[in-house]
Protein backbone atom coordinates (compact mmCIF):
# COMPACT_ATOMS: atom_id res chain seq x y z
CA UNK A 1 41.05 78.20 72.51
CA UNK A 2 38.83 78.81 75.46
CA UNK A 3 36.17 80.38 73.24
CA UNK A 4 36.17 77.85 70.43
CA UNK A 5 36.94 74.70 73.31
CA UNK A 6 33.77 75.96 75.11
CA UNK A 7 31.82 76.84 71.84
CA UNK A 8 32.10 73.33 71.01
CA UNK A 9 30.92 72.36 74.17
CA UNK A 10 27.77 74.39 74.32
CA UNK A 11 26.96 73.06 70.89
CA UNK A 12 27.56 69.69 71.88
CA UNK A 13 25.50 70.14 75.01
CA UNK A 14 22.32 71.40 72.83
CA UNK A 15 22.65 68.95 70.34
CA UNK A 16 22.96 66.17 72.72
CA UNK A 17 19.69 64.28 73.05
CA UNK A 18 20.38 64.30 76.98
CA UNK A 19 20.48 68.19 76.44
CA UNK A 20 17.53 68.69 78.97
CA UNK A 21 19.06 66.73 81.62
CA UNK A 22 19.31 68.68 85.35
CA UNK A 23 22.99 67.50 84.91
CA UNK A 24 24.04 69.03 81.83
CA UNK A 25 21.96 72.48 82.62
CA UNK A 26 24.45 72.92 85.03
CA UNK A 27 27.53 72.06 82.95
CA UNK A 28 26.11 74.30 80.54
CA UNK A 29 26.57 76.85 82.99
CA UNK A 30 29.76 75.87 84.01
CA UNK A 31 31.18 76.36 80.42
CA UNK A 32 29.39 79.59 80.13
CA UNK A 33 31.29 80.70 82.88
CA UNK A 34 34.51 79.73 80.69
CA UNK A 35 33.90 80.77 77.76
CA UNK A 36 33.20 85.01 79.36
CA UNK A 37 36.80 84.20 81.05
CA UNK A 38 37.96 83.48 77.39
CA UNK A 39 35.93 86.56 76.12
CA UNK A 40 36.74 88.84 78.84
CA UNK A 41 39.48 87.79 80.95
CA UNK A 42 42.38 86.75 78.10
CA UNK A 43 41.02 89.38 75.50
CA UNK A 44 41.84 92.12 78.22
CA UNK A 45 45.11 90.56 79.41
CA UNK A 46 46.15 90.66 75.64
CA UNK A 47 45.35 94.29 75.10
CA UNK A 48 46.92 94.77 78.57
CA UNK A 49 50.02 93.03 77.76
CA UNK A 50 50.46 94.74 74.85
CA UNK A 51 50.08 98.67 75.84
CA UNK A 52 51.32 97.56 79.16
CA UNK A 53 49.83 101.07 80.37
CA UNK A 54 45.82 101.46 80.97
CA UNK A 55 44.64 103.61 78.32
CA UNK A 56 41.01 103.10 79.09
CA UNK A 57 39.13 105.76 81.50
CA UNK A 58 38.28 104.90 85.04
CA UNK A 59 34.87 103.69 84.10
CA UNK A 60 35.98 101.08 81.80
CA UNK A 61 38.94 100.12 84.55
CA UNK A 62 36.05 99.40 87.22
CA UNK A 63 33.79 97.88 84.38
CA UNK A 64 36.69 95.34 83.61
CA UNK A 65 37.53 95.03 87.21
CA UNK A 66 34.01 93.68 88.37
CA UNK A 67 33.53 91.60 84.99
CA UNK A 68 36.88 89.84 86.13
CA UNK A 69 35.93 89.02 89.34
CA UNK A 70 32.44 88.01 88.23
CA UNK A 71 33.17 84.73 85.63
CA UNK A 72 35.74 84.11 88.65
CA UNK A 73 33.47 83.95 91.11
CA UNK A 74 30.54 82.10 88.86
CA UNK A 75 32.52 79.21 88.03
CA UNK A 76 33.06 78.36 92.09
CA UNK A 77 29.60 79.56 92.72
CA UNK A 78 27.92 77.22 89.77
CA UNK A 79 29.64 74.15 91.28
CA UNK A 80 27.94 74.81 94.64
CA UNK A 81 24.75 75.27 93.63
CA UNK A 82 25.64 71.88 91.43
CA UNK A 83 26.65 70.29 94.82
CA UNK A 84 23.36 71.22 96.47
CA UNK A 85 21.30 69.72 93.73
CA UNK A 86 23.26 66.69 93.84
CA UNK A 87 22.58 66.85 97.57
CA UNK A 88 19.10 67.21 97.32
CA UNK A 89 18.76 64.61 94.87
CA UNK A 90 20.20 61.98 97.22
CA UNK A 91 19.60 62.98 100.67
CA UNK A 92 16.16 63.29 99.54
CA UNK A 93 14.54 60.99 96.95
CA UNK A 94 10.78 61.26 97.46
CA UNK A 95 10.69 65.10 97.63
CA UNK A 96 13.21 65.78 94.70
CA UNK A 97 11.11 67.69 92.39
CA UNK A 98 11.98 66.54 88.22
CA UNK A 99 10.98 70.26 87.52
CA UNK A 100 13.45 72.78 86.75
CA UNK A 101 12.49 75.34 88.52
CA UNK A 102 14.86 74.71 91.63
CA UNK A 103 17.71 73.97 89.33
CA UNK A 104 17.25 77.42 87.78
CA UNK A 105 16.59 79.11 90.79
CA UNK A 106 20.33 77.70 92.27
CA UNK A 107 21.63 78.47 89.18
CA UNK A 108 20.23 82.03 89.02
CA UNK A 109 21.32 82.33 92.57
CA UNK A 110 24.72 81.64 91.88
CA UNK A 111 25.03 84.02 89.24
CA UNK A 112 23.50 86.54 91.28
CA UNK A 113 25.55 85.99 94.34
CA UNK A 114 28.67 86.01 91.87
CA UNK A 115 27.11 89.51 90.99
CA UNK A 116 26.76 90.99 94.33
CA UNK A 117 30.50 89.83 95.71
CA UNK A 118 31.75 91.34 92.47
CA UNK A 119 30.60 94.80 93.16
CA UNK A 120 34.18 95.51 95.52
CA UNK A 121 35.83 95.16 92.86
CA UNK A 122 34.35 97.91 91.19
CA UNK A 123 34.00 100.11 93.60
CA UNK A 124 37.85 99.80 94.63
CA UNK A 125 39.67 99.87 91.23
CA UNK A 126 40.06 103.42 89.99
CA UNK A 127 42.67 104.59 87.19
CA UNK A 128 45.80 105.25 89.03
CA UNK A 129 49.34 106.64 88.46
CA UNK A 130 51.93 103.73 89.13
CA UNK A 131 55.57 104.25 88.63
CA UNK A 132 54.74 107.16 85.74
CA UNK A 133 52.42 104.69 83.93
CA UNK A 134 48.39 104.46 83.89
CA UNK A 135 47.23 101.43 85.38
CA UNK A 136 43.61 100.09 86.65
CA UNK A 137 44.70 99.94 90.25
CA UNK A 138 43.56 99.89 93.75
CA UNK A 139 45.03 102.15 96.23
CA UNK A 140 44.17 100.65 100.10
CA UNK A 141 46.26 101.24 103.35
CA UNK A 142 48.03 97.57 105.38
CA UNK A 143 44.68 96.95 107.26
CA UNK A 144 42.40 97.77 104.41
CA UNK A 145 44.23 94.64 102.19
CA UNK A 146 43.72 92.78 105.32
CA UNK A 147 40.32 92.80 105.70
CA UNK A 148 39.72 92.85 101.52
CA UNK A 149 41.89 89.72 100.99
CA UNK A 150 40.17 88.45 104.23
CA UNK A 151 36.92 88.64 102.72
CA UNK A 152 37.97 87.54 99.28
CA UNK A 153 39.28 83.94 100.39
CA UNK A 154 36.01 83.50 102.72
CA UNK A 155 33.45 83.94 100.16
CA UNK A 156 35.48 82.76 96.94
CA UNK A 157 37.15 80.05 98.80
CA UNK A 158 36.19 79.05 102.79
CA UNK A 159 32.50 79.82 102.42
CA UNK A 160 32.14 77.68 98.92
CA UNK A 161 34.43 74.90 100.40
CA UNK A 162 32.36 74.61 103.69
CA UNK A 163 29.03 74.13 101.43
CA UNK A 164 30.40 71.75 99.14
CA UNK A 165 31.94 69.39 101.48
CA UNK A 166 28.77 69.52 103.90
CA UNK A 167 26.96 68.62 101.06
CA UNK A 168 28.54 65.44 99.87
CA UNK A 169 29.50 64.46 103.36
CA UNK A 170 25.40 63.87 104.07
CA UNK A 171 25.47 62.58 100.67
CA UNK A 172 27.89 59.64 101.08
CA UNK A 173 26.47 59.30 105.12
CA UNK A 174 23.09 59.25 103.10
CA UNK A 175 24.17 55.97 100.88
CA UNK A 176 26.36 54.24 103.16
CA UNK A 177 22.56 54.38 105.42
CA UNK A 178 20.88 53.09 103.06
CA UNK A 179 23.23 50.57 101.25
CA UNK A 180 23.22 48.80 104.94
CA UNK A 181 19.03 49.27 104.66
CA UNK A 182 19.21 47.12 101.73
CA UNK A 183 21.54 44.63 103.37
CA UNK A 184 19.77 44.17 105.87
CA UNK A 185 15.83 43.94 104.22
CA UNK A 186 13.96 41.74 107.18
CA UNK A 187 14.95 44.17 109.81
CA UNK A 188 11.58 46.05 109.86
CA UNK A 189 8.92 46.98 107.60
CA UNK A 190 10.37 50.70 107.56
CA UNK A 191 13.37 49.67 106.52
CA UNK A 192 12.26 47.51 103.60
CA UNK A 193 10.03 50.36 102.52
CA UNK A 194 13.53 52.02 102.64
CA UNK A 195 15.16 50.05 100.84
CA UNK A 196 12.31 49.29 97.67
CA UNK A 197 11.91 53.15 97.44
CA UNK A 198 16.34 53.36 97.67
CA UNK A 199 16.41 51.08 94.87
CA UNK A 200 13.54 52.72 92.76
CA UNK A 201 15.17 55.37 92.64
CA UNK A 202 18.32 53.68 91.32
CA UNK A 203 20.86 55.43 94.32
CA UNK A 204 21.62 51.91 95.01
CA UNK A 205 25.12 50.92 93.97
CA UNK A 206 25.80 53.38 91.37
CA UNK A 207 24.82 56.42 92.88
CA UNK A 208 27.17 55.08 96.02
CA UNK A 209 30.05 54.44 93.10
CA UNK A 210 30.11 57.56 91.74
CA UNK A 211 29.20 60.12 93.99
CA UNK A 212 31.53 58.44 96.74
CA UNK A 213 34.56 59.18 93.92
CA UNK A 214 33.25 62.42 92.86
CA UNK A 215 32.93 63.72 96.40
CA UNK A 216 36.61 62.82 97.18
CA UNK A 217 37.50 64.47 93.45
CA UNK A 218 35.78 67.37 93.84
CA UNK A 219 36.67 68.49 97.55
CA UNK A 220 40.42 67.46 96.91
CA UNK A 221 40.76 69.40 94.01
CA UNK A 222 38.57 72.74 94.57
CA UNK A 223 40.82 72.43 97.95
CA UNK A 224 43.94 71.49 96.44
CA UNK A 225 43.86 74.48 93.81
CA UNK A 226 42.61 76.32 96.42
CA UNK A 227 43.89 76.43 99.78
CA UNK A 228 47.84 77.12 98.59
CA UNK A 229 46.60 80.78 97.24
CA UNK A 230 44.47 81.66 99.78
CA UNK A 231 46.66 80.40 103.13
CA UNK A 232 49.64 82.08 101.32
CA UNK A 233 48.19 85.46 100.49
CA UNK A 234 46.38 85.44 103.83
CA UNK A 235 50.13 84.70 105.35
CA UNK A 236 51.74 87.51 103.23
CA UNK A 237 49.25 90.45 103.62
CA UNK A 238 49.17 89.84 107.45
CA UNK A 239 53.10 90.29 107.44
CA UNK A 240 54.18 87.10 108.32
CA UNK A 241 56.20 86.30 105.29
CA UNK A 242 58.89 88.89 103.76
CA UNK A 243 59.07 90.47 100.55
CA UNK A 244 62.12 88.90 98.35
CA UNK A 245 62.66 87.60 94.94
CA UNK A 246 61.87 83.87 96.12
CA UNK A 247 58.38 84.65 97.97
CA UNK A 248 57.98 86.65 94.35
CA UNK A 249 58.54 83.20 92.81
CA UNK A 250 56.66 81.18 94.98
CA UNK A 251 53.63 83.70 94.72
CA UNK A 252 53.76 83.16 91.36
CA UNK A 253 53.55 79.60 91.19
CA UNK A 254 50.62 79.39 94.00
CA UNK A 255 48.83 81.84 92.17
CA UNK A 256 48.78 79.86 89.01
CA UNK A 257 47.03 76.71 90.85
CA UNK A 258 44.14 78.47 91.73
CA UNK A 259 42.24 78.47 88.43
CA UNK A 260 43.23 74.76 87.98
CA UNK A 261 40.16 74.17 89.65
CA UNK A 262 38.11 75.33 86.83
CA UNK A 263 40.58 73.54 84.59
CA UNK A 264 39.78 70.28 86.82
CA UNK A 265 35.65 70.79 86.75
CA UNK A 266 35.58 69.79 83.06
CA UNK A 267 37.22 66.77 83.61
CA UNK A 268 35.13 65.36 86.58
CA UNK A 269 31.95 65.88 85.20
CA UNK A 270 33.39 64.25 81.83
CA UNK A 271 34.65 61.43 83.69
CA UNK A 272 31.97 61.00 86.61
CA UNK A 273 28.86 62.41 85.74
CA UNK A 274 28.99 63.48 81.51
CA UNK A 275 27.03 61.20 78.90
CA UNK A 276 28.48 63.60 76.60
CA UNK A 277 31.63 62.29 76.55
CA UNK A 278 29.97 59.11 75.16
CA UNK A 279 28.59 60.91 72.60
CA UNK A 280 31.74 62.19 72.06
CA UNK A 281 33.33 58.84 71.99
CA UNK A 282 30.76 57.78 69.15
CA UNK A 283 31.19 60.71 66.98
CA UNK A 284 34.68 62.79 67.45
CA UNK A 285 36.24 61.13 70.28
CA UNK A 286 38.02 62.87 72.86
CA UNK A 287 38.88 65.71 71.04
CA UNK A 288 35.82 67.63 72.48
CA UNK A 289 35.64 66.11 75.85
CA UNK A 290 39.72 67.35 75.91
CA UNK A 291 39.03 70.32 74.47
CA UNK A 292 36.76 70.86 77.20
CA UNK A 293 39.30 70.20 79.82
CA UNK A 294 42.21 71.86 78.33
CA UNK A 295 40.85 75.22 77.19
CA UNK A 296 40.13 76.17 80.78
CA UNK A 297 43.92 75.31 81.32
CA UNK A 298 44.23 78.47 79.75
CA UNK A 299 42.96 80.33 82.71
CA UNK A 300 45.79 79.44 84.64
CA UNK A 301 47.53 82.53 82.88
CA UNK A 302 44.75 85.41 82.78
CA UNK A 303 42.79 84.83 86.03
CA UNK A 304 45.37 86.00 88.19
CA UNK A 305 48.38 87.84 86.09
CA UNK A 306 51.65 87.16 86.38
CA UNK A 307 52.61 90.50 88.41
CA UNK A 308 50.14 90.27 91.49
CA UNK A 309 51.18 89.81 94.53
CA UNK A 310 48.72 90.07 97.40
CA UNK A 311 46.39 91.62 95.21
CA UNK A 312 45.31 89.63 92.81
CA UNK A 313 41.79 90.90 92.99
CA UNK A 314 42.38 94.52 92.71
């Protein structure tokens, strides 16, 4: 489903006569980076499940091992670069360039960063003996799964979540400033310059509509999905919660949150920021924009498997 959901969507997206928009560029990208979880995450998981033993040779464990962590890391790393466009785009009008060129470049660089913070992961997974079966494992001492889980929830979770809600804070500070210019219009002749250029570029109330909504949607959720995994892993590889059958349980369920997030990112830009959808609405109706949602649901079961405990991103 996640290939064929995401398929669609890329299809849709280059058949849509709003395909060259900066917005849907970026969506593009974000369903790229769910369709190579569909391609690479589930169809390993499957094989995995299946021979429950690694089979493959260590250079096909680490190859797996940094793909994995790569479309995991791209989907966060797309929606920042989305969230500095956006802010860029509102906090600053008159120098937004039209051209694509810095909306590749983020793009690009959030790919590329996805790369380099991948490269652990490969690295650190070698083909190991565990409990008389083959598995693609990684073998560190207490202190080393403290600072490697450490590092994992800054830069895939505290780092990304600091950017993103610094952006959209200036951006709703940015309309709220100039919604009050525009109330205000005999104030100065600065401020009705303001205001004329504010409203030429159309910020002026829908901008304030949506991206006010979107900025709550988006920070909840990427820190709703979030924040459980990370502040319980961070809890249980610095000893401060014990190992029994219910903190096995309650791992579990945090750990299948997480990728919500990228199950969530679908439907925001659908709802807030997708024309899309209204093409969907005239030709199929919801059954792409859902399919577009609920495919990535699927990643709630291969991102992080079932049997991980504090390492999740071995």
């Amino acid at each position: 489903m996640i290939v064929a959901g995401n398929s669609a969507v890329l299809v849709a997206l280059l058949l849509s006569k709003n395909r060259k928009s900066r917005m849907n560029f970026f969506i593009m990208h974000l369903a790229i980076a769910d369709l190579t979880v569909g391609v690479i995450n589930v169809l390993t998981d499957i094989i995995w499940r299946t021979t429950v033993a690694f089979y493959a040779d260590n250079i096909a464990c680490k190859l797996i091992k940094y793909l994995q962590a790569l479309v995991t890391y791209s989907s966060t790393y797309v929606l920042v670069a989305l969230s500095v466009d956006r802010y860029d785009a509102i906090a600053h009008p008159m120098n937004f360039s039209t051209s694509w060129r810095k909306a590749r470049w983020l793009v690009a660089g959030a790919w590329g960063v996805s790369a380099v913070f991948s490269i652990p992961s490969a690295f650190l997974s070698s083909k190991e003996e565990v409990k008389g079966m083959s598995q693609c494992w990684i073998d560190l001492d207490p202190w080393q799964w403290q600072l490697y889980i450490t590092l994992v929830a800054a830069s895939l979770f505290f780092v990304p979540a600091f950017v993103i809600a610094a952006c959209y804070t200036v951006i709703v500070h940015t309309i709220w400033t100039k919604s009050r210019l525009m109330s205000y219009p005999k104030l100065s002749k600065s401020s009705i310059a303001d205001s004329k250029r504010a409203s030429s570029r159309g910020i002026i109330p829908r901008a304030k509509i949506k991206t006010v909504k979107m900025t709550l949607v988006i920070v909840f959720v990427f820190v709703l999905c979030w924040s459980p995994y990370f502040v319980y892993d961070l809890l249980q590889v610095y000893g401060q919660i014990p190992e029994s059958q219910t903190s096995y349980a309650v791992s579990t369920f945090i750990q299948s949150l997480a990728p919500l997030n990228s199950a969530a990112n679908p439907l925001i830009y659908c709802l807030f920021s997708m024309r899309i959808c209204r093409n969907f609405r005239q030709g199929r109706p919801s059954t792409l924009c859902l399919t577009f949602a609920a495919t990535s649901l699927v990643k709630v079961i291969i991102v992080l498997p079932e049997t991980c405990t504090s390492n999740c991103y071995q």
